[in-house]
PDB file of N, CA and C in Angstrom:
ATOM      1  N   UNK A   1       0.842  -1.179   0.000  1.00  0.00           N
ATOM      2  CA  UNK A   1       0.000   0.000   0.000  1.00  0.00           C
ATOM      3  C   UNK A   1       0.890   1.247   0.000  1.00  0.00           C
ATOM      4  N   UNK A   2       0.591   1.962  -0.905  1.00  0.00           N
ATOM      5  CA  UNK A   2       1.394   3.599  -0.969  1.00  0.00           C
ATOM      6  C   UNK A   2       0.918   4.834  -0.315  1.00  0.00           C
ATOM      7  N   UNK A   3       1.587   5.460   0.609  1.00  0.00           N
ATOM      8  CA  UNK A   3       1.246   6.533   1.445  1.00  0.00           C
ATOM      9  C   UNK A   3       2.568   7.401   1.186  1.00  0.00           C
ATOM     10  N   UNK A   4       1.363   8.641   0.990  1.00  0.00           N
ATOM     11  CA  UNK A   4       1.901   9.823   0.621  1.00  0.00           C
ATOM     12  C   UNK A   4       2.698  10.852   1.406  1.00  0.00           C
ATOM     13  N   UNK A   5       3.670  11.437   1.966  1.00  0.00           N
ATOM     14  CA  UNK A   5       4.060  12.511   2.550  1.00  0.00           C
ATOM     15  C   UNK A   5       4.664  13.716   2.135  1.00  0.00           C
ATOM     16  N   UNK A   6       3.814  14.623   2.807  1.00  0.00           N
ATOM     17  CA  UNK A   6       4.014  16.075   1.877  1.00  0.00           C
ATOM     18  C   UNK A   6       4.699  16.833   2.893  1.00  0.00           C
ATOM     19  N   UNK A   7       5.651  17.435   2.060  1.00  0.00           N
ATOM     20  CA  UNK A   7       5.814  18.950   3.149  1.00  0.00           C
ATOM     21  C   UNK A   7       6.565  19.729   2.334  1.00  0.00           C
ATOM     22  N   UNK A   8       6.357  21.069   3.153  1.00  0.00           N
ATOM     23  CA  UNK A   8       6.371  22.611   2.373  1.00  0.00           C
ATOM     24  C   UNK A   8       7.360  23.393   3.705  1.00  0.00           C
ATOM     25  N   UNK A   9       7.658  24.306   2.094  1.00  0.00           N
ATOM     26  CA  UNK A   9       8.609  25.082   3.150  1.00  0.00           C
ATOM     27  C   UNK A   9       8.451  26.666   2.530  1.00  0.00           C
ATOM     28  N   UNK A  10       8.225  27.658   3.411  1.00  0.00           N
ATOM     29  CA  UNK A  10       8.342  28.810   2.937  1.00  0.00           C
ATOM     30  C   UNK A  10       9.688  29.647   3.310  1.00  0.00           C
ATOM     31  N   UNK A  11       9.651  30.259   2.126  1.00  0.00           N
ATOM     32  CA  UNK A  11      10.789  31.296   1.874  1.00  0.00           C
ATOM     33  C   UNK A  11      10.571  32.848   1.884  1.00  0.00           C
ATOM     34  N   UNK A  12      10.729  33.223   3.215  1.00  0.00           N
ATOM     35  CA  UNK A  12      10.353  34.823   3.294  1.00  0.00           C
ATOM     36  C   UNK A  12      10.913  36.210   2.390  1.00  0.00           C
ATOM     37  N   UNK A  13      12.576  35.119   1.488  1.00  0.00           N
ATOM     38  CA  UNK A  13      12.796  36.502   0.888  1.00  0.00           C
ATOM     39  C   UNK A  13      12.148  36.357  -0.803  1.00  0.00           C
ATOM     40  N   UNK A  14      12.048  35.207  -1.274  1.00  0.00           N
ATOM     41  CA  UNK A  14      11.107  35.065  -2.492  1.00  0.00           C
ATOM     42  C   UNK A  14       9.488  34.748  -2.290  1.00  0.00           C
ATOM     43  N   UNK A  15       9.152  34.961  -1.297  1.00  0.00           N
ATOM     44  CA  UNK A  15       7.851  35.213  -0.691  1.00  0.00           C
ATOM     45  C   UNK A  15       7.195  33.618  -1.710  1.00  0.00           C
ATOM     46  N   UNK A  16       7.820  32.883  -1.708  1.00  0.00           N
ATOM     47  CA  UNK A  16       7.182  31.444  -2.451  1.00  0.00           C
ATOM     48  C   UNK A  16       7.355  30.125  -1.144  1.00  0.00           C
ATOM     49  N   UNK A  17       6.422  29.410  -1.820  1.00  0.00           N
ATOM     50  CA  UNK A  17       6.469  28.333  -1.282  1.00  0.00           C
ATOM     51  C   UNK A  17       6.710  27.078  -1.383  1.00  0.00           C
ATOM     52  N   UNK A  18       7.785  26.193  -1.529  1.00  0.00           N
ATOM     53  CA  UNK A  18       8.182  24.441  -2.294  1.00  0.00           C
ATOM     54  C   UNK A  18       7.694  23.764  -1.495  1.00  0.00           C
ATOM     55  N   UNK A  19       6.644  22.672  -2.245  1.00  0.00           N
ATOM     56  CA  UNK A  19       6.001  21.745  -1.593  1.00  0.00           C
ATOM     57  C   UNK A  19       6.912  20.552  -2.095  1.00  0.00           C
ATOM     58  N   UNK A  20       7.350  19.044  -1.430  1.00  0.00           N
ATOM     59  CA  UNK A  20       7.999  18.353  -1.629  1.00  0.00           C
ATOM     60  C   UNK A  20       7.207  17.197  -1.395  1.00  0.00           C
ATOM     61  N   UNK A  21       6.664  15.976  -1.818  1.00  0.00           N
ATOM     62  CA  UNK A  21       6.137  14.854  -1.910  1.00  0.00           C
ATOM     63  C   UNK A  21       6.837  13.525  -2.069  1.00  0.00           C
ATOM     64  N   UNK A  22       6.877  12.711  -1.361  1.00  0.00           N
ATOM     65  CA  UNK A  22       7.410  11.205  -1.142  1.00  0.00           C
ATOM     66  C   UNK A  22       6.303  10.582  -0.881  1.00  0.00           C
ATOM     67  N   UNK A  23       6.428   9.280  -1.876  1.00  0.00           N
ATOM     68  CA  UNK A  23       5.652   8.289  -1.604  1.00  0.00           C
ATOM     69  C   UNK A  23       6.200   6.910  -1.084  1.00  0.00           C
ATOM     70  N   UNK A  24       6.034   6.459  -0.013  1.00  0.00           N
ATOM     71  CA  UNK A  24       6.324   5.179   1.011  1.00  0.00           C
ATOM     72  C   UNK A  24       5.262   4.016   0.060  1.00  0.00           C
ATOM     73  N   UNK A  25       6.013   2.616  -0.331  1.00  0.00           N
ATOM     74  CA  UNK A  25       5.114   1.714  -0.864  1.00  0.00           C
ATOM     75  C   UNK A  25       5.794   1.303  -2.183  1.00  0.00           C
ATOM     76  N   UNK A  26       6.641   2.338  -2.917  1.00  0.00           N
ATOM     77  CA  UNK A  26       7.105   1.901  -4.331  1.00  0.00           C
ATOM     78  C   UNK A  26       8.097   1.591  -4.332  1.00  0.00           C
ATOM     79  N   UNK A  27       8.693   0.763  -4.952  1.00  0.00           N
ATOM     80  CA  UNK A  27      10.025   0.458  -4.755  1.00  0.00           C
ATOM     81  C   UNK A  27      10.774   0.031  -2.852  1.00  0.00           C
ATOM     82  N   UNK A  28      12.206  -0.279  -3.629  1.00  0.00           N
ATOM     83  CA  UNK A  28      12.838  -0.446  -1.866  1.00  0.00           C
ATOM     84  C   UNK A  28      12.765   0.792  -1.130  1.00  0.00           C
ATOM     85  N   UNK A  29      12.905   2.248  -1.789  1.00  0.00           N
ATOM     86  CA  UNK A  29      13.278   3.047  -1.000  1.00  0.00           C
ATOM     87  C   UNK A  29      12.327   3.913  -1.313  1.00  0.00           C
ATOM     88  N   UNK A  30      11.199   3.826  -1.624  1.00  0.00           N
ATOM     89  CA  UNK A  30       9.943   4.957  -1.884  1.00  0.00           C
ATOM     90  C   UNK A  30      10.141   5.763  -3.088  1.00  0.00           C
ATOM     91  N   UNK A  31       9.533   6.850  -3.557  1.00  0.00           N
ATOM     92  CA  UNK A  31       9.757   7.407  -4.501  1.00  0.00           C
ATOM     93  C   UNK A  31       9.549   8.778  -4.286  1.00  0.00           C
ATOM     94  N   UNK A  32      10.446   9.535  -5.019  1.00  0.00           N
ATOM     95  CA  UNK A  32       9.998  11.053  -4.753  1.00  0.00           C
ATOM     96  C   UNK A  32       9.182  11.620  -5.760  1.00  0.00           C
ATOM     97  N   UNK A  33       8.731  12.883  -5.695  1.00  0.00           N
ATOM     98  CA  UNK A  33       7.215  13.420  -6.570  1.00  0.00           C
ATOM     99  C   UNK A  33       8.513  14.118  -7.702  1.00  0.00           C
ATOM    100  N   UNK A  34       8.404  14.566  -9.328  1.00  0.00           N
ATOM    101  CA  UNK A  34       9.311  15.835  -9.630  1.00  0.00           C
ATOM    102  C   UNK A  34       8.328  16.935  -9.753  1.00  0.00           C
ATOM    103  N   UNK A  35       8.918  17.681 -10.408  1.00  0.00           N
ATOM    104  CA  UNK A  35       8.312  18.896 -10.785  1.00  0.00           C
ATOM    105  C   UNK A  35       7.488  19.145 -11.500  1.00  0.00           C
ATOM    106  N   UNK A  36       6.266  19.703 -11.478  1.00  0.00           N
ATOM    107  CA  UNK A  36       4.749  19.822 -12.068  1.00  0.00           C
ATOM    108  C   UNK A  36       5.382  20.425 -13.714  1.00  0.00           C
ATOM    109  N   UNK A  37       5.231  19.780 -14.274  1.00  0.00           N
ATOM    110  CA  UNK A  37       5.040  20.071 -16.138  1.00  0.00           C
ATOM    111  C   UNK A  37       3.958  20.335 -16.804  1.00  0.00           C
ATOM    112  N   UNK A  38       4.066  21.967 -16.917  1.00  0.00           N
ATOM    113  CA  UNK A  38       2.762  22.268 -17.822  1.00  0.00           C
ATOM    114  C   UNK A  38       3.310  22.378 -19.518  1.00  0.00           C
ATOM    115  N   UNK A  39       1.769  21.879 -19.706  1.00  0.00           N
ATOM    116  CA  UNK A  39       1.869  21.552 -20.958  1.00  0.00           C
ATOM    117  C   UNK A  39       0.683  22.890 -21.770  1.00  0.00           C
ATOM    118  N   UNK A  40       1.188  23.054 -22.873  1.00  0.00           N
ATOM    119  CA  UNK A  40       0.300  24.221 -24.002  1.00  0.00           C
ATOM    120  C   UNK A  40      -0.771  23.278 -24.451  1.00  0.00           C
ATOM    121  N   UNK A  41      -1.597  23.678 -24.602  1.00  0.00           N
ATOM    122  CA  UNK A  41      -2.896  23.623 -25.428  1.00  0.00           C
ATOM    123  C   UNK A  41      -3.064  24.541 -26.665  1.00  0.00           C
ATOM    124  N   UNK A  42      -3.805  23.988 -27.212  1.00  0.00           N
ATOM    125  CA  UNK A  42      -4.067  24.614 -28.751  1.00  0.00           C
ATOM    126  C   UNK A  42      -5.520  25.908 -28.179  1.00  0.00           C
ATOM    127  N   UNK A  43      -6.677  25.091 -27.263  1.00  0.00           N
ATOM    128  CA  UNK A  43      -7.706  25.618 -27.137  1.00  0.00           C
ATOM    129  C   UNK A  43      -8.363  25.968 -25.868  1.00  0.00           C
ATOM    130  N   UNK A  44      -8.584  26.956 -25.044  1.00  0.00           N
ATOM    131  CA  UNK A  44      -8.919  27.187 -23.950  1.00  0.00           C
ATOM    132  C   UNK A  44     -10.431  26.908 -23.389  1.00  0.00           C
ATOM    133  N   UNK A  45      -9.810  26.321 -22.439  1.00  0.00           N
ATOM    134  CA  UNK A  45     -11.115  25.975 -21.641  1.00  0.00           C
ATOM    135  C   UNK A  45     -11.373  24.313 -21.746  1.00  0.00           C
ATOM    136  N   UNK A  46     -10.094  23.432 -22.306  1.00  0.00           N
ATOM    137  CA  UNK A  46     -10.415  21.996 -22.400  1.00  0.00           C
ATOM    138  C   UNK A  46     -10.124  21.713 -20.783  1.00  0.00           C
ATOM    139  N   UNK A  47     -10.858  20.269 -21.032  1.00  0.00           N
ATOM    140  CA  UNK A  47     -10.987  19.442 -19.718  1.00  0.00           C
ATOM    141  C   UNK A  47      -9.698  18.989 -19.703  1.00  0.00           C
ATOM    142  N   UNK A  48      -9.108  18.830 -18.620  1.00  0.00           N
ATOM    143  CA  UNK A  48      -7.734  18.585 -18.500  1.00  0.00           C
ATOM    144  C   UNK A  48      -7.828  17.427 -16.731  1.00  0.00           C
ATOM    145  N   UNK A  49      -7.272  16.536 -17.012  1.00  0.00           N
ATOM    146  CA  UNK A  49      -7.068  15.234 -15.922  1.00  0.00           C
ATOM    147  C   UNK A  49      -6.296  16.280 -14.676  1.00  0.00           C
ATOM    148  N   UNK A  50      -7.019  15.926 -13.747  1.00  0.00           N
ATOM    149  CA  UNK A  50      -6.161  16.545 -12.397  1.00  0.00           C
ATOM    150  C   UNK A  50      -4.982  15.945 -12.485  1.00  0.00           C
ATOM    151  N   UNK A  51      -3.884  17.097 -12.062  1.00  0.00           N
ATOM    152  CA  UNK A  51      -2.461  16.636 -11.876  1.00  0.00           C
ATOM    153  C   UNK A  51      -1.896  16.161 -10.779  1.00  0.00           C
ATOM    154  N   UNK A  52      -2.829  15.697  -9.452  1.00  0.00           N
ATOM    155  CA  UNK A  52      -2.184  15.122  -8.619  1.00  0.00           C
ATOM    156  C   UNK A  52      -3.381  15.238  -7.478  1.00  0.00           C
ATOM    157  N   UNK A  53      -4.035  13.248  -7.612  1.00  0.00           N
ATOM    158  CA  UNK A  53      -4.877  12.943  -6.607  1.00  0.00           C
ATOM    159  C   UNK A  53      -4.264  12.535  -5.377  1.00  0.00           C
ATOM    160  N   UNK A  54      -4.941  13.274  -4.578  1.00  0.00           N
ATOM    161  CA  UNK A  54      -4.487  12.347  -2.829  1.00  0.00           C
ATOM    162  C   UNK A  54      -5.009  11.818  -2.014  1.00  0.00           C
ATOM    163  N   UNK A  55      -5.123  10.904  -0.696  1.00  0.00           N
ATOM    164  CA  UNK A  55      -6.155  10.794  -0.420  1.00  0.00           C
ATOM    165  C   UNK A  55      -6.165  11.167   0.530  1.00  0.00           C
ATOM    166  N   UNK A  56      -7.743  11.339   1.665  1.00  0.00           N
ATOM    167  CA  UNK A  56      -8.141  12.619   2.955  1.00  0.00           C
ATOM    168  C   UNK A  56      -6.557  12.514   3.617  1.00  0.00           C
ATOM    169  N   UNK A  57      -5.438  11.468   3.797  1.00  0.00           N
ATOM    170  CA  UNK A  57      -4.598  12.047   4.882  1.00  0.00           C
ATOM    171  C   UNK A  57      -3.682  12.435   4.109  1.00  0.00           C
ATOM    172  N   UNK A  58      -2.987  12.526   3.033  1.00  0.00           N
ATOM    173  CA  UNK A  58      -2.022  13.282   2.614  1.00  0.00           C
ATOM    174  C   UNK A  58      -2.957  14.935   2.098  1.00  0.00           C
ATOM    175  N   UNK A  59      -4.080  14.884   1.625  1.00  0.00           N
ATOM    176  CA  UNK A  59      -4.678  15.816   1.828  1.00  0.00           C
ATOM    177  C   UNK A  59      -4.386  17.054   2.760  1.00  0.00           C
ATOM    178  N   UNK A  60      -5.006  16.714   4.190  1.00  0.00           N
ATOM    179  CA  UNK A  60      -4.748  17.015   5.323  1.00  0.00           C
ATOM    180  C   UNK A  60      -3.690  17.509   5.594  1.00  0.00           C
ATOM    181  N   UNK A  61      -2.450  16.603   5.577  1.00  0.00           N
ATOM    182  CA  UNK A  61      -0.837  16.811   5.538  1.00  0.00           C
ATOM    183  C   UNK A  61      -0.616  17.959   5.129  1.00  0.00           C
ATOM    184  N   UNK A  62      -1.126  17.909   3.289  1.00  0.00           N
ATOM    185  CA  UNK A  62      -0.752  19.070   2.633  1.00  0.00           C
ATOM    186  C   UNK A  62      -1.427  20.904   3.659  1.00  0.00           C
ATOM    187  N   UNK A  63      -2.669  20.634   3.423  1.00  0.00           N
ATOM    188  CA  UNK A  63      -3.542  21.603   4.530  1.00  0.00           C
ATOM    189  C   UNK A  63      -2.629  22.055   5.388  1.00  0.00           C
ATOM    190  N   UNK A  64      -1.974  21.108   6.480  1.00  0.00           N
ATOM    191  CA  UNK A  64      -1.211  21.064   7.649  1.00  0.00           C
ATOM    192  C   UNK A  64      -0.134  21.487   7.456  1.00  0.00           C
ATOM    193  N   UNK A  65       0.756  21.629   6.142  1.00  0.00           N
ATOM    194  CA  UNK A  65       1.741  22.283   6.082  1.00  0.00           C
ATOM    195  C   UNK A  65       1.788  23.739   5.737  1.00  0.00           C
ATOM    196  N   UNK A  66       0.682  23.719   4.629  1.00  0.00           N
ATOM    197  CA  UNK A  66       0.700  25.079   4.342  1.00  0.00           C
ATOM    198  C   UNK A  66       0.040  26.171   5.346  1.00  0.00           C
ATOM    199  N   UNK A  67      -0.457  25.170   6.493  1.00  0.00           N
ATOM    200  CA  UNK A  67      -0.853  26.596   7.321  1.00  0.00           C
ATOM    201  C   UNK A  67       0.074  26.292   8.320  1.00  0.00           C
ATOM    202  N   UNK A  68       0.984  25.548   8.406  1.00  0.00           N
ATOM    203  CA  UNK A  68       2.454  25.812   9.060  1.00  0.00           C
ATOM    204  C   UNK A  68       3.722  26.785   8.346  1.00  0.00           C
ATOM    205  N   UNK A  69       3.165  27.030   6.972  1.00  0.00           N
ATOM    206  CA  UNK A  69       3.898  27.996   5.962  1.00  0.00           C
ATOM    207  C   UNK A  69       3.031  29.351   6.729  1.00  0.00           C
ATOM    208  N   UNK A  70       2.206  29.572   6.968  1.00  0.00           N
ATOM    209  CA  UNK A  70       1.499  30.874   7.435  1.00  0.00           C
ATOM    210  C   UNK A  70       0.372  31.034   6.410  1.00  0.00           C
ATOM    211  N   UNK A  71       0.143  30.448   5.434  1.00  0.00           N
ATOM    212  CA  UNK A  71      -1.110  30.587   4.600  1.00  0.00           C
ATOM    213  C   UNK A  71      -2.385  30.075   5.348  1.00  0.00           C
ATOM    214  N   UNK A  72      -3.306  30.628   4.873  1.00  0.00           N
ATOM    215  CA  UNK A  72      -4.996  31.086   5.830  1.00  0.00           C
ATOM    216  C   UNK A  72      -6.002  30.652   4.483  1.00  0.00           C
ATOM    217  N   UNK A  73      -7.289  30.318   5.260  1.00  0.00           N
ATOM    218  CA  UNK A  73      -8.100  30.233   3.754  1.00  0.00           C
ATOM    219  C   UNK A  73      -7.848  32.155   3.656  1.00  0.00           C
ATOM    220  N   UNK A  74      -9.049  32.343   2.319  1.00  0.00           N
ATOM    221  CA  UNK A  74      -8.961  33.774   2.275  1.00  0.00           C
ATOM    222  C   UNK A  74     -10.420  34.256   2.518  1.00  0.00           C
ATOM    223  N   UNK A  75     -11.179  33.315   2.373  1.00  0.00           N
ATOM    224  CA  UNK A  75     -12.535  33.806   3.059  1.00  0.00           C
ATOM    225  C   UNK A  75     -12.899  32.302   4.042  1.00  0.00           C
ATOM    226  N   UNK A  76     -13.976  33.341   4.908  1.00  0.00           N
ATOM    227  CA  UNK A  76     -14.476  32.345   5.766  1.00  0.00           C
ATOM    228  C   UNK A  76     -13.843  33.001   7.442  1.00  0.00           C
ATOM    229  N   UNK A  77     -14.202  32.190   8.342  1.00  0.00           N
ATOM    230  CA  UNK A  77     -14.626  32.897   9.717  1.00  0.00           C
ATOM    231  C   UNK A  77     -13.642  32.136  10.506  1.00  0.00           C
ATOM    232  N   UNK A  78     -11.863  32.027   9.877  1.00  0.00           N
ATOM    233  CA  UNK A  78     -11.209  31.416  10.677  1.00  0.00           C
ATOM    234  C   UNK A  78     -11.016  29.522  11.001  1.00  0.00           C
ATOM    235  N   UNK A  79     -10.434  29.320  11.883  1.00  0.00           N
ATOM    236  CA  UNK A  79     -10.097  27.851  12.301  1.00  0.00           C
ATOM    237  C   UNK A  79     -10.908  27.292  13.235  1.00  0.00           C
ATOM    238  N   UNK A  80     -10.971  26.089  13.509  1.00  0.00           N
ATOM    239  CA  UNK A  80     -11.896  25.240  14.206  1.00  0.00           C
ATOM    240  C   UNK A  80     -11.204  25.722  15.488  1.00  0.00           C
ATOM    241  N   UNK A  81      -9.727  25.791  15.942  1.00  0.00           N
ATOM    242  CA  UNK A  81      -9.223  26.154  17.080  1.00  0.00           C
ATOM    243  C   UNK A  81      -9.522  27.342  17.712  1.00  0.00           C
ATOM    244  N   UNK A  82      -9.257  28.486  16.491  1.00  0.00           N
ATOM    245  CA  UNK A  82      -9.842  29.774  16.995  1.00  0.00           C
ATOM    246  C   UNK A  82     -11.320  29.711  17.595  1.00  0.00           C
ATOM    247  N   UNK A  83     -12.386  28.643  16.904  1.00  0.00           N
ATOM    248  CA  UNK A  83     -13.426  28.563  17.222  1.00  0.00           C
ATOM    249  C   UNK A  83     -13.257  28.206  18.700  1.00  0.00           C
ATOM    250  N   UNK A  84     -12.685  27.024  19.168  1.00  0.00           N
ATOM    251  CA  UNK A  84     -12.907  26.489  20.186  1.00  0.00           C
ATOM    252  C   UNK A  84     -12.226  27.719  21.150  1.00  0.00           C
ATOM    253  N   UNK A  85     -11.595  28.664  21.089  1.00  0.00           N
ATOM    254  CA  UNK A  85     -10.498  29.537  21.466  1.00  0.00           C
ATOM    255  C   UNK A  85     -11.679  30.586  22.364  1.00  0.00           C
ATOM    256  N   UNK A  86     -12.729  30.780  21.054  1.00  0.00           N
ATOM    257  CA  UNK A  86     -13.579  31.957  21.443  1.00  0.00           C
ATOM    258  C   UNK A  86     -14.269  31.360  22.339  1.00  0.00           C
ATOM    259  N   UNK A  87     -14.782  29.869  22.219  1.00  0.00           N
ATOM    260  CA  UNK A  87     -15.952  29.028  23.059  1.00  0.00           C
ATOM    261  C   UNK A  87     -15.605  29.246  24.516  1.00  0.00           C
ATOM    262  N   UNK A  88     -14.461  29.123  24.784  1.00  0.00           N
ATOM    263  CA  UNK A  88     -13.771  28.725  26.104  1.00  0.00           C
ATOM    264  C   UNK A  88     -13.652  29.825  26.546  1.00  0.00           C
ATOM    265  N   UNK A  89     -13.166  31.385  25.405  1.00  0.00           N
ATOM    266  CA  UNK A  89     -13.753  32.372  26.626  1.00  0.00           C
ATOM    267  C   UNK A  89     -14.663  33.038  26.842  1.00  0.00           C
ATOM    268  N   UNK A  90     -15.897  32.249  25.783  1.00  0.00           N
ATOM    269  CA  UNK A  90     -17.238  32.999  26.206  1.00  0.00           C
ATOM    270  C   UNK A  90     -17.534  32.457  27.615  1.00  0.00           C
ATOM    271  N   UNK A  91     -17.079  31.156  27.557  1.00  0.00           N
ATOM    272  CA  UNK A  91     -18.197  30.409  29.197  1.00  0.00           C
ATOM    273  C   UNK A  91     -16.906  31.012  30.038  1.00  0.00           C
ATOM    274  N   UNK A  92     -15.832  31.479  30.423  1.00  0.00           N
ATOM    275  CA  UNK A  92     -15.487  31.966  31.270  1.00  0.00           C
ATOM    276  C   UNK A  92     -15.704  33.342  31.483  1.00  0.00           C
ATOM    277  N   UNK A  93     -16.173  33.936  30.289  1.00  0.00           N
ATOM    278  CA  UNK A  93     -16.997  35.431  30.507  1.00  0.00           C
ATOM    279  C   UNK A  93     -18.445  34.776  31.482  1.00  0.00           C
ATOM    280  N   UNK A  94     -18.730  34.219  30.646  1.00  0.00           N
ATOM    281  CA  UNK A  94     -20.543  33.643  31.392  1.00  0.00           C
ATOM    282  C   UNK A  94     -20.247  33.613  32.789  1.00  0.00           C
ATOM    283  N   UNK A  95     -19.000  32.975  32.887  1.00  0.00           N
ATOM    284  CA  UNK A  95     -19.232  32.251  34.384  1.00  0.00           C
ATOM    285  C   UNK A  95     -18.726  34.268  35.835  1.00  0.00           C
ATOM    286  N   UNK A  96     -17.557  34.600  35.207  1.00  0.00           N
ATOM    287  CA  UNK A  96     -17.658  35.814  35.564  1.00  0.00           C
ATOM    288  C   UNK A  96     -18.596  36.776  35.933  1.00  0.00           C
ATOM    289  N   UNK A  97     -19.348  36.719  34.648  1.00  0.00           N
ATOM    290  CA  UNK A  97     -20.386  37.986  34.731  1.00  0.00           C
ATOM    291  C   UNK A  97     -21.628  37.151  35.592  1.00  0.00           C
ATOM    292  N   UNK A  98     -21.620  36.002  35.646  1.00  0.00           N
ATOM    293  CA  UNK A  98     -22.764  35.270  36.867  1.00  0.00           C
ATOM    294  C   UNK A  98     -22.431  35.344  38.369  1.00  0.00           C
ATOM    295  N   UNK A  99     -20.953  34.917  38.628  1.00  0.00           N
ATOM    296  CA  UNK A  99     -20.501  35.303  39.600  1.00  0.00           C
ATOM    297  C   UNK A  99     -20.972  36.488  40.168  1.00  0.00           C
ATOM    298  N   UNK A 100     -20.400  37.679  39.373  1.00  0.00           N
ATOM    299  CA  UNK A 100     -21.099  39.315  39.696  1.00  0.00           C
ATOM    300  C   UNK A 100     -21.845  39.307  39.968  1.00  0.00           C
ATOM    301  N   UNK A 101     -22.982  38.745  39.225  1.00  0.00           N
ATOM    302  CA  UNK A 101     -24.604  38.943  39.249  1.00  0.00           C
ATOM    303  C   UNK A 101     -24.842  38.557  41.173  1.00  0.00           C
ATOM    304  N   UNK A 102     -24.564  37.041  41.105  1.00  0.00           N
ATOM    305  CA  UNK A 102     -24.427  36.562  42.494  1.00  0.00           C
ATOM    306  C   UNK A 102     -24.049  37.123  43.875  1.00  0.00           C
ATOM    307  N   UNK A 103     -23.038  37.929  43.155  1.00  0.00           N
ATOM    308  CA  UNK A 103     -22.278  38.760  44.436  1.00  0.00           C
ATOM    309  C   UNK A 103     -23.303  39.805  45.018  1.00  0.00           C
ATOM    310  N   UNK A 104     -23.748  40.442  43.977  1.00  0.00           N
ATOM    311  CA  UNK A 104     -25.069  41.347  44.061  1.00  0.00           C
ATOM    312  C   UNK A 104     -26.496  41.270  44.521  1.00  0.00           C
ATOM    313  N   UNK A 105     -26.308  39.955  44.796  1.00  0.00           N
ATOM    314  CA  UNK A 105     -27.491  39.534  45.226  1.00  0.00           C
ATOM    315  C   UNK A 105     -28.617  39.201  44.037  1.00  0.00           C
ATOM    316  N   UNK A 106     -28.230  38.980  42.952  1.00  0.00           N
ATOM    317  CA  UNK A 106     -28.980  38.566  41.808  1.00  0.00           C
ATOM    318  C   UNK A 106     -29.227  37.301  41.450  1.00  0.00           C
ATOM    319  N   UNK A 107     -30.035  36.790  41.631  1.00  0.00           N
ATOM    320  CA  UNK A 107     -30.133  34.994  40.904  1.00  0.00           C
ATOM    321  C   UNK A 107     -30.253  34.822  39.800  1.00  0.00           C
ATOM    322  N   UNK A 108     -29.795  34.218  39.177  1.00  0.00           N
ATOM    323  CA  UNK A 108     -29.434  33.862  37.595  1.00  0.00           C
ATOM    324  C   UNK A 108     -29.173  32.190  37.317  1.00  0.00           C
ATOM    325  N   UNK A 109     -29.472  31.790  38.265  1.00  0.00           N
ATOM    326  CA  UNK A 109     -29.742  30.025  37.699  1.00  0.00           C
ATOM    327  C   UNK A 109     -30.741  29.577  38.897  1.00  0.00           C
TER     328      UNK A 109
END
């Protein structure tokens, strides 16, 4: 069985990024990915075969590196972490501002 490993590296003074791919499974010693070759077309807008399927965990990997490069989606409302980030200090706001309430002589549960 062949499993994929990706990783990327960014370069702050050519502001680019090299992604590098090995595959575990081929041969004695695995195989490495080369360099993406584009090819000309005569006519724009043909269907063209994806240049490189993966599956959900080298996927992921890839995901996982490039936002270890510092790349972000560009729309959308952030990371599942940031999510959980905000969760954790809304209920310690909650629990604060109940406290207060309490101190005051206010019931709130």
């Amino acid at each position: 069985m062949m499993s994929v490993e990706i990783s990327a590296d960014f370069d702050p003074v050519s502001r680019k990024v090299s992604v590098r791919m090995f595959a575990r499974g081929l041969g004695q010693f695995g195989a490495l990915a080369e360099p993406v070759v584009f090819k000309t077309v005569e006519q724009d807008g043909l269907w063209a075969p994806p240049a490189l399927v993966l599956d959900m965990t080298a996927a992921q990997q890839m995901v996982d590196e490039l936002w270890r490069c510092g790349l972000r989606p560009s729309e959308g409302s952030g990371s599942a972490g940031a999510l959980a980030a905000t969760e954790r200090h809304l209920a310690d706001m909650r629990t604060i501002a109940l406290a207060s309430l309490e101190a005051k002589g206010i019931k709130c549960r």
